[in-house]
PDB file of N, CA and C in Angstrom:
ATOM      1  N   UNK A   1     115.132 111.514 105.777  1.00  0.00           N
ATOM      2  CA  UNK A   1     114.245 110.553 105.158  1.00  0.00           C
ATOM      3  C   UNK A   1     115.036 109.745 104.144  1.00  0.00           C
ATOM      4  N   UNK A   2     114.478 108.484 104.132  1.00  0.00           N
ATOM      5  CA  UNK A   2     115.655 107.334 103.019  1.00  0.00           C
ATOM      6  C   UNK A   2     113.783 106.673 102.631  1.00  0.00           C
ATOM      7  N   UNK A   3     114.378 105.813 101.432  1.00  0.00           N
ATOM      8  CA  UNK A   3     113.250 104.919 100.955  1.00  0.00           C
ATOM      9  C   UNK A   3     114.133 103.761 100.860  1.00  0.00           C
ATOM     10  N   UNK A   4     112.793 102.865 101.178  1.00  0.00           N
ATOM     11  CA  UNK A   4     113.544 101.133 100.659  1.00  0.00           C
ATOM     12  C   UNK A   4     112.031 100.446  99.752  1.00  0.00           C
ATOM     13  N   UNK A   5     112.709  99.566  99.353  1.00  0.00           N
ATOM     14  CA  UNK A   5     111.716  98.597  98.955  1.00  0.00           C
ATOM     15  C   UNK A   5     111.196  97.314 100.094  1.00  0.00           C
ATOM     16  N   UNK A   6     110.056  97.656  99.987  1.00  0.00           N
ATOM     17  CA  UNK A   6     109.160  96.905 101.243  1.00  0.00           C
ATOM     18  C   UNK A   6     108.891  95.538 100.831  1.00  0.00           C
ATOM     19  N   UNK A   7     109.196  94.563 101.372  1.00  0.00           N
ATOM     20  CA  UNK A   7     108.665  93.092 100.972  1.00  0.00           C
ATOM     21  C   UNK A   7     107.463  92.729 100.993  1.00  0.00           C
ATOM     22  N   UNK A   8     106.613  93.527 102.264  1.00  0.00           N
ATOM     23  CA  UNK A   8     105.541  92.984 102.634  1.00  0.00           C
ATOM     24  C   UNK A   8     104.084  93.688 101.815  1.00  0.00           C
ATOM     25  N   UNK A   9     104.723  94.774 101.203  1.00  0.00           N
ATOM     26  CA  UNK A   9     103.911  95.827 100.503  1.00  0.00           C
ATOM     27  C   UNK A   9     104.495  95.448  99.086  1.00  0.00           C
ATOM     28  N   UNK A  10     105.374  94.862  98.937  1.00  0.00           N
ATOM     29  CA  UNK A  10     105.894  94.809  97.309  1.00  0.00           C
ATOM     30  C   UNK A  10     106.114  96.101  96.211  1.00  0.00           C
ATOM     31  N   UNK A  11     106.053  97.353  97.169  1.00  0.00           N
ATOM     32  CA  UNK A  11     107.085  98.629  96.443  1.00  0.00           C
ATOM     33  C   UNK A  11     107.847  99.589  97.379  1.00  0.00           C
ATOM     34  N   UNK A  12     108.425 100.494  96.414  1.00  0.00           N
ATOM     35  CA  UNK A  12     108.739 101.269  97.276  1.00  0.00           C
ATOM     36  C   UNK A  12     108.317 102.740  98.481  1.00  0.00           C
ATOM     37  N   UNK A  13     108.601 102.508  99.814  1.00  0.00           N
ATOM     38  CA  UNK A  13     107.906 103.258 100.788  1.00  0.00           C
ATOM     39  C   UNK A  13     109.561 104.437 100.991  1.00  0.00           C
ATOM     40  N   UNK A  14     108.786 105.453 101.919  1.00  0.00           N
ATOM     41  CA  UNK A  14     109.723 106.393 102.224  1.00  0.00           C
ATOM     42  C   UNK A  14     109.694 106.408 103.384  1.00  0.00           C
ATOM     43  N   UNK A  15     110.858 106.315 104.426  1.00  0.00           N
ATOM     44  CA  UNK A  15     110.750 106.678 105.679  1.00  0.00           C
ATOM     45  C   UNK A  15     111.099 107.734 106.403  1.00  0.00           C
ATOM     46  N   UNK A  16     110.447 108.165 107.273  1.00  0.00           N
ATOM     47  CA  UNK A  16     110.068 109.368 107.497  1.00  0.00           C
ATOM     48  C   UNK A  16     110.916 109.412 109.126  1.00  0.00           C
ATOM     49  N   UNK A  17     111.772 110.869 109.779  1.00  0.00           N
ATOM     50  CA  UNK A  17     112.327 110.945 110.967  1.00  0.00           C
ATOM     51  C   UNK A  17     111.604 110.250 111.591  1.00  0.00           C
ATOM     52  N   UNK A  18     110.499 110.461 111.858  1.00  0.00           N
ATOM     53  CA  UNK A  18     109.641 109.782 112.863  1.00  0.00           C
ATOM     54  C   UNK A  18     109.183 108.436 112.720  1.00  0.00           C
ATOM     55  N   UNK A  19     109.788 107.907 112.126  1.00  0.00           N
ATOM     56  CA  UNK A  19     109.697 106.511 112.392  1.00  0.00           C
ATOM     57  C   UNK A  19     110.929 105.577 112.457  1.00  0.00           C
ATOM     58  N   UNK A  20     112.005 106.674 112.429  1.00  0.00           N
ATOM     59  CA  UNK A  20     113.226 105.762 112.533  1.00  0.00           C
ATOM     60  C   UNK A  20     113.206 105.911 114.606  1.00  0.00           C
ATOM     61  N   UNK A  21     113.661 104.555 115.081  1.00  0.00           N
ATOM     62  CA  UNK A  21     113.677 104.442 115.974  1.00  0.00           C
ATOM     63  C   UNK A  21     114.917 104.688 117.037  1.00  0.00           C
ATOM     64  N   UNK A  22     116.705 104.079 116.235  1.00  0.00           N
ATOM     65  CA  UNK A  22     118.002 104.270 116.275  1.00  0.00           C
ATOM     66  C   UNK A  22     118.704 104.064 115.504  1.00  0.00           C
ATOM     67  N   UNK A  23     119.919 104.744 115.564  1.00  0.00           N
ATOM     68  CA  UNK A  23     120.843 104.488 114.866  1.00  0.00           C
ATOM     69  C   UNK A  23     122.276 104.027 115.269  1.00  0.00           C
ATOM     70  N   UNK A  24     122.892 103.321 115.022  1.00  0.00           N
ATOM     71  CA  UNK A  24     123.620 102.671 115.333  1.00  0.00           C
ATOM     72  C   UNK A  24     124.856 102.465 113.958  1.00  0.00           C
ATOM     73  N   UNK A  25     126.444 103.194 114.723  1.00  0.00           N
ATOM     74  CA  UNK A  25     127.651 102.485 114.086  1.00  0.00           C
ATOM     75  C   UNK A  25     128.047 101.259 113.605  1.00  0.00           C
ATOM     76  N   UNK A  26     128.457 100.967 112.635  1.00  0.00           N
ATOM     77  CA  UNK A  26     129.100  99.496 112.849  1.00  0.00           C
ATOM     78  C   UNK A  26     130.121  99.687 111.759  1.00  0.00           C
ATOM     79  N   UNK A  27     131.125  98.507 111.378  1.00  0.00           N
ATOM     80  CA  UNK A  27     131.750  98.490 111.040  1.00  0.00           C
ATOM     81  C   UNK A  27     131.575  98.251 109.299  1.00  0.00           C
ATOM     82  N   UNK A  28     130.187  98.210 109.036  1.00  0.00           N
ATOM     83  CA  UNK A  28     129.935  98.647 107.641  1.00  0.00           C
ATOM     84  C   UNK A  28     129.153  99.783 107.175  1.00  0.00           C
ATOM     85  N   UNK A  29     129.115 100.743 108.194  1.00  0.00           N
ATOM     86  CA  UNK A  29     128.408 102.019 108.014  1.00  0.00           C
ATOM     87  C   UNK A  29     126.849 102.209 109.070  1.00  0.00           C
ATOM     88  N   UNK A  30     126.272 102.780 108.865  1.00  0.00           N
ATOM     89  CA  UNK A  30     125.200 103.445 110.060  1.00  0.00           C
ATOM     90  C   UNK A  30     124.278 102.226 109.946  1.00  0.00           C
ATOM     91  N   UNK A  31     123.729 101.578 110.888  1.00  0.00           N
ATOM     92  CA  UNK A  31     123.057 101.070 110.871  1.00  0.00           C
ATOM     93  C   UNK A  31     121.537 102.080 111.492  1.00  0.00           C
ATOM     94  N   UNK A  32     120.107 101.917 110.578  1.00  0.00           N
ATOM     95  CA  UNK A  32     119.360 102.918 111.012  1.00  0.00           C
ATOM     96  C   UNK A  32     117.686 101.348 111.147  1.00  0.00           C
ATOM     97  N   UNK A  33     117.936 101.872 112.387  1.00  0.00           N
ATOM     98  CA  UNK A  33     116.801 100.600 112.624  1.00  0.00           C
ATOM     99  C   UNK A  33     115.352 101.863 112.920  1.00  0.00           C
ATOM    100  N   UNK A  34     114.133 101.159 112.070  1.00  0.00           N
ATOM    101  CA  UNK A  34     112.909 102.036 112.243  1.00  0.00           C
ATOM    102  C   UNK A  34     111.930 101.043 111.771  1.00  0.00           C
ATOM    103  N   UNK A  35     110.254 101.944 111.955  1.00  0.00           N
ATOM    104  CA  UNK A  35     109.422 100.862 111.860  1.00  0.00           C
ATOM    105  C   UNK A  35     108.863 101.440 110.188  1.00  0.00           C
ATOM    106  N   UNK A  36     108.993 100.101 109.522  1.00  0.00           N
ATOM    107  CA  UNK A  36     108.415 100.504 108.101  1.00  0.00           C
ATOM    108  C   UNK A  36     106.596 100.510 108.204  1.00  0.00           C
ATOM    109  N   UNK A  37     106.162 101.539 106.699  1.00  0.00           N
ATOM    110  CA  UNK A  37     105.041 101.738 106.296  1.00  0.00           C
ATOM    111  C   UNK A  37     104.030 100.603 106.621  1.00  0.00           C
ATOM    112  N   UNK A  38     104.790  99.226 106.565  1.00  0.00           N
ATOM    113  CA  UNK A  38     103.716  98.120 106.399  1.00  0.00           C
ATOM    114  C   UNK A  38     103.522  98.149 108.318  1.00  0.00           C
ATOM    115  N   UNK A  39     104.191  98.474 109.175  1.00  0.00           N
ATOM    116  CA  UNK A  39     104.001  98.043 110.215  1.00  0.00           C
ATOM    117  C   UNK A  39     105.215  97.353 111.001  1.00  0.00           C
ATOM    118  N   UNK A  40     106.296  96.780 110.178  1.00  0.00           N
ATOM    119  CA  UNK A  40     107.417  95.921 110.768  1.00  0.00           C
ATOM    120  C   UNK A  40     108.079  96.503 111.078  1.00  0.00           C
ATOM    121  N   UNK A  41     109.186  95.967 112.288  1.00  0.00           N
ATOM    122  CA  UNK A  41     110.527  96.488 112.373  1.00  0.00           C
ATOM    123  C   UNK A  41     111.419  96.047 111.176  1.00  0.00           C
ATOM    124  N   UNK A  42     112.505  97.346 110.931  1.00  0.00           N
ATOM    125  CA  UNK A  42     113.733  97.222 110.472  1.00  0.00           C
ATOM    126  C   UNK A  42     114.846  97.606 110.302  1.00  0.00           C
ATOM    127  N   UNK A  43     115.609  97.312 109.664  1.00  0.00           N
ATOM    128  CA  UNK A  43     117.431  97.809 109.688  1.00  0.00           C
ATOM    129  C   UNK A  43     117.586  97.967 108.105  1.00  0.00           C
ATOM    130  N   UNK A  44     118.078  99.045 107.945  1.00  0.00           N
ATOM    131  CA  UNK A  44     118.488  99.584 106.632  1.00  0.00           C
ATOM    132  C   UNK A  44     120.002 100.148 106.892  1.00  0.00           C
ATOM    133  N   UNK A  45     121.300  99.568 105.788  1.00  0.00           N
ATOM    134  CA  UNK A  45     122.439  99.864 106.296  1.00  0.00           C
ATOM    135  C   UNK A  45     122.577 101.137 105.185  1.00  0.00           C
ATOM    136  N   UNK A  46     123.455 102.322 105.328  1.00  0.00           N
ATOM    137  CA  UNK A  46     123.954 103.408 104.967  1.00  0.00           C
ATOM    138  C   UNK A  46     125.639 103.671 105.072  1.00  0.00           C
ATOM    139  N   UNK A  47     125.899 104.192 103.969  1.00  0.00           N
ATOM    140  CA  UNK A  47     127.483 104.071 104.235  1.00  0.00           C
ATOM    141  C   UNK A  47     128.269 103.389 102.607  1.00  0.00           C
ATOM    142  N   UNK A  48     129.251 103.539 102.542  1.00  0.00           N
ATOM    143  CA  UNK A  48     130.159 103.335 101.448  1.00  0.00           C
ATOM    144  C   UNK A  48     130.371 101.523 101.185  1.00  0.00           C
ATOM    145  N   UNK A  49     130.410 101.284 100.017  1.00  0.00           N
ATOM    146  CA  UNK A  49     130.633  99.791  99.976  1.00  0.00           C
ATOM    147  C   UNK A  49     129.607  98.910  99.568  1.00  0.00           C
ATOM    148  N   UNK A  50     129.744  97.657  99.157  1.00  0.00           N
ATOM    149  CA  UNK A  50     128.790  96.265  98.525  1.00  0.00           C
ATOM    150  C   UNK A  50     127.353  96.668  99.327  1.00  0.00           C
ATOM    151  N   UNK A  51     127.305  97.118 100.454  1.00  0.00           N
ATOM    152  CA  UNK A  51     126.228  96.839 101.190  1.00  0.00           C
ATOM    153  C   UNK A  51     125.409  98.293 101.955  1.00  0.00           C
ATOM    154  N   UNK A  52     125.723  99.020 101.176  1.00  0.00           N
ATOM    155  CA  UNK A  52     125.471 100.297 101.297  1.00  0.00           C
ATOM    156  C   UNK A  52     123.765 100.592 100.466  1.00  0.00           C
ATOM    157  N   UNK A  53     123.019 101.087 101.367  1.00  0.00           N
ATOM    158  CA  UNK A  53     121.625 101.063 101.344  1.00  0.00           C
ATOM    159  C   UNK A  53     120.940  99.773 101.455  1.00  0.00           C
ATOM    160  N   UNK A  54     121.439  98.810 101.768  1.00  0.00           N
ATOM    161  CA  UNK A  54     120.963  97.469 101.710  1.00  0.00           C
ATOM    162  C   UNK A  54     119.917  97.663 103.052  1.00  0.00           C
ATOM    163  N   UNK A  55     118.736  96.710 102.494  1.00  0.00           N
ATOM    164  CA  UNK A  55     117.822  96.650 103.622  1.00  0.00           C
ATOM    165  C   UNK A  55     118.244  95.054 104.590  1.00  0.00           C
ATOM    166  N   UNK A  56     118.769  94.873 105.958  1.00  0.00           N
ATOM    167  CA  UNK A  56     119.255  93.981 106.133  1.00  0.00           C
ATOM    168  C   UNK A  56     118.437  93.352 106.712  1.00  0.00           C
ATOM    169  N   UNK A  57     117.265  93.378 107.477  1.00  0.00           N
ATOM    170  CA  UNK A  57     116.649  93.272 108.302  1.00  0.00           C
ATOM    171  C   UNK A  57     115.222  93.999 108.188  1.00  0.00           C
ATOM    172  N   UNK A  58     113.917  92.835 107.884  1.00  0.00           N
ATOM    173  CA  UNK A  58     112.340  93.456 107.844  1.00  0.00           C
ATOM    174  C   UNK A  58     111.740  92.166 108.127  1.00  0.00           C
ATOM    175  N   UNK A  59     111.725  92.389 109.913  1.00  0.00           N
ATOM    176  CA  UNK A  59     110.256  91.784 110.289  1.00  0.00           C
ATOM    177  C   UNK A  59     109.158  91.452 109.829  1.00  0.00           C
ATOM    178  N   UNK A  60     108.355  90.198 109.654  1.00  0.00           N
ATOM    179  CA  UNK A  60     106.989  89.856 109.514  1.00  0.00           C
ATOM    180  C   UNK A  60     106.155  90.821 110.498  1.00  0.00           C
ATOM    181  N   UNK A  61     105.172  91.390 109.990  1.00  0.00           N
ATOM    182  CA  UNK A  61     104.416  92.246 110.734  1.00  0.00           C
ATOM    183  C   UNK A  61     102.670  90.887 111.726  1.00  0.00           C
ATOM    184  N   UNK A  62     103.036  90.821 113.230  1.00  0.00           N
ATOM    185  CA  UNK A  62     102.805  90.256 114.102  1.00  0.00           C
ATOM    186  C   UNK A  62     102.278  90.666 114.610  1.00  0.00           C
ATOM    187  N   UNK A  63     100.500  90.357 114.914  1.00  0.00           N
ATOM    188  CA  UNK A  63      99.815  91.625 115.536  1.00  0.00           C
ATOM    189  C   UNK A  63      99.713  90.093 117.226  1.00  0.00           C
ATOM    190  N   UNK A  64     100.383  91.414 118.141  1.00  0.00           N
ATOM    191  CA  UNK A  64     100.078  90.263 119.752  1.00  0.00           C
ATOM    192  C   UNK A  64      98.799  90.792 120.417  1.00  0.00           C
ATOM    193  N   UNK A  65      98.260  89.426 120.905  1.00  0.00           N
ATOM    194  CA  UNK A  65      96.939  89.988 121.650  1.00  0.00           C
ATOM    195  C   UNK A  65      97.286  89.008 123.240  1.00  0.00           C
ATOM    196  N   UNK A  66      96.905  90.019 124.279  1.00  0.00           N
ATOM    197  CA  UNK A  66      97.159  89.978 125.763  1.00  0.00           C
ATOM    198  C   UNK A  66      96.143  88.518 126.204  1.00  0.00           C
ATOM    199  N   UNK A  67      96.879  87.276 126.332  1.00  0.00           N
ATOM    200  CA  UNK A  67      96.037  86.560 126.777  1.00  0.00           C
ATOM    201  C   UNK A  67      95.257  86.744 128.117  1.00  0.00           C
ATOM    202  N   UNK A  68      93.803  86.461 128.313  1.00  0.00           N
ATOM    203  CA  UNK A  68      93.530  86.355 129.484  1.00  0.00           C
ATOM    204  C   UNK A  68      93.733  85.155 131.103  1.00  0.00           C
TER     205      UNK A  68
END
């Protein structure tokens, strides 16, 4: 579990195993993409350096409806 600060909620949420979706290497540390509290996708980076816990990436939360 990690916490970030949520944009769309305006504090801080905790995320929970089960909602992280993948994780992914890169060349600035783990990239951990999951769906936040408010509903959005996102990417939170982990790892050593300027950009370490940085939230890089949080979707507008988009509700789709199935046209007929």
């Amino acid at each position: 579990m990690f916490s970030i600060d949520c944009p769309v909620l305006g504090h801080e949420v905790v995320i929970w195993s089960e909602q992280v979706t993948g994780l992914n290497r890169t060349a600035h540390g783990v990239a951990a993409e999951f769906h936040c509290a408010c509903g959005s996708a996102a990417v939170a980076l982990a790892g050593e350096g300027p950009t370490s816990g940085r939230l890089i990436y949080h979707a507008t939360y988009v509700t789709l409806t199935a046209a007929a």
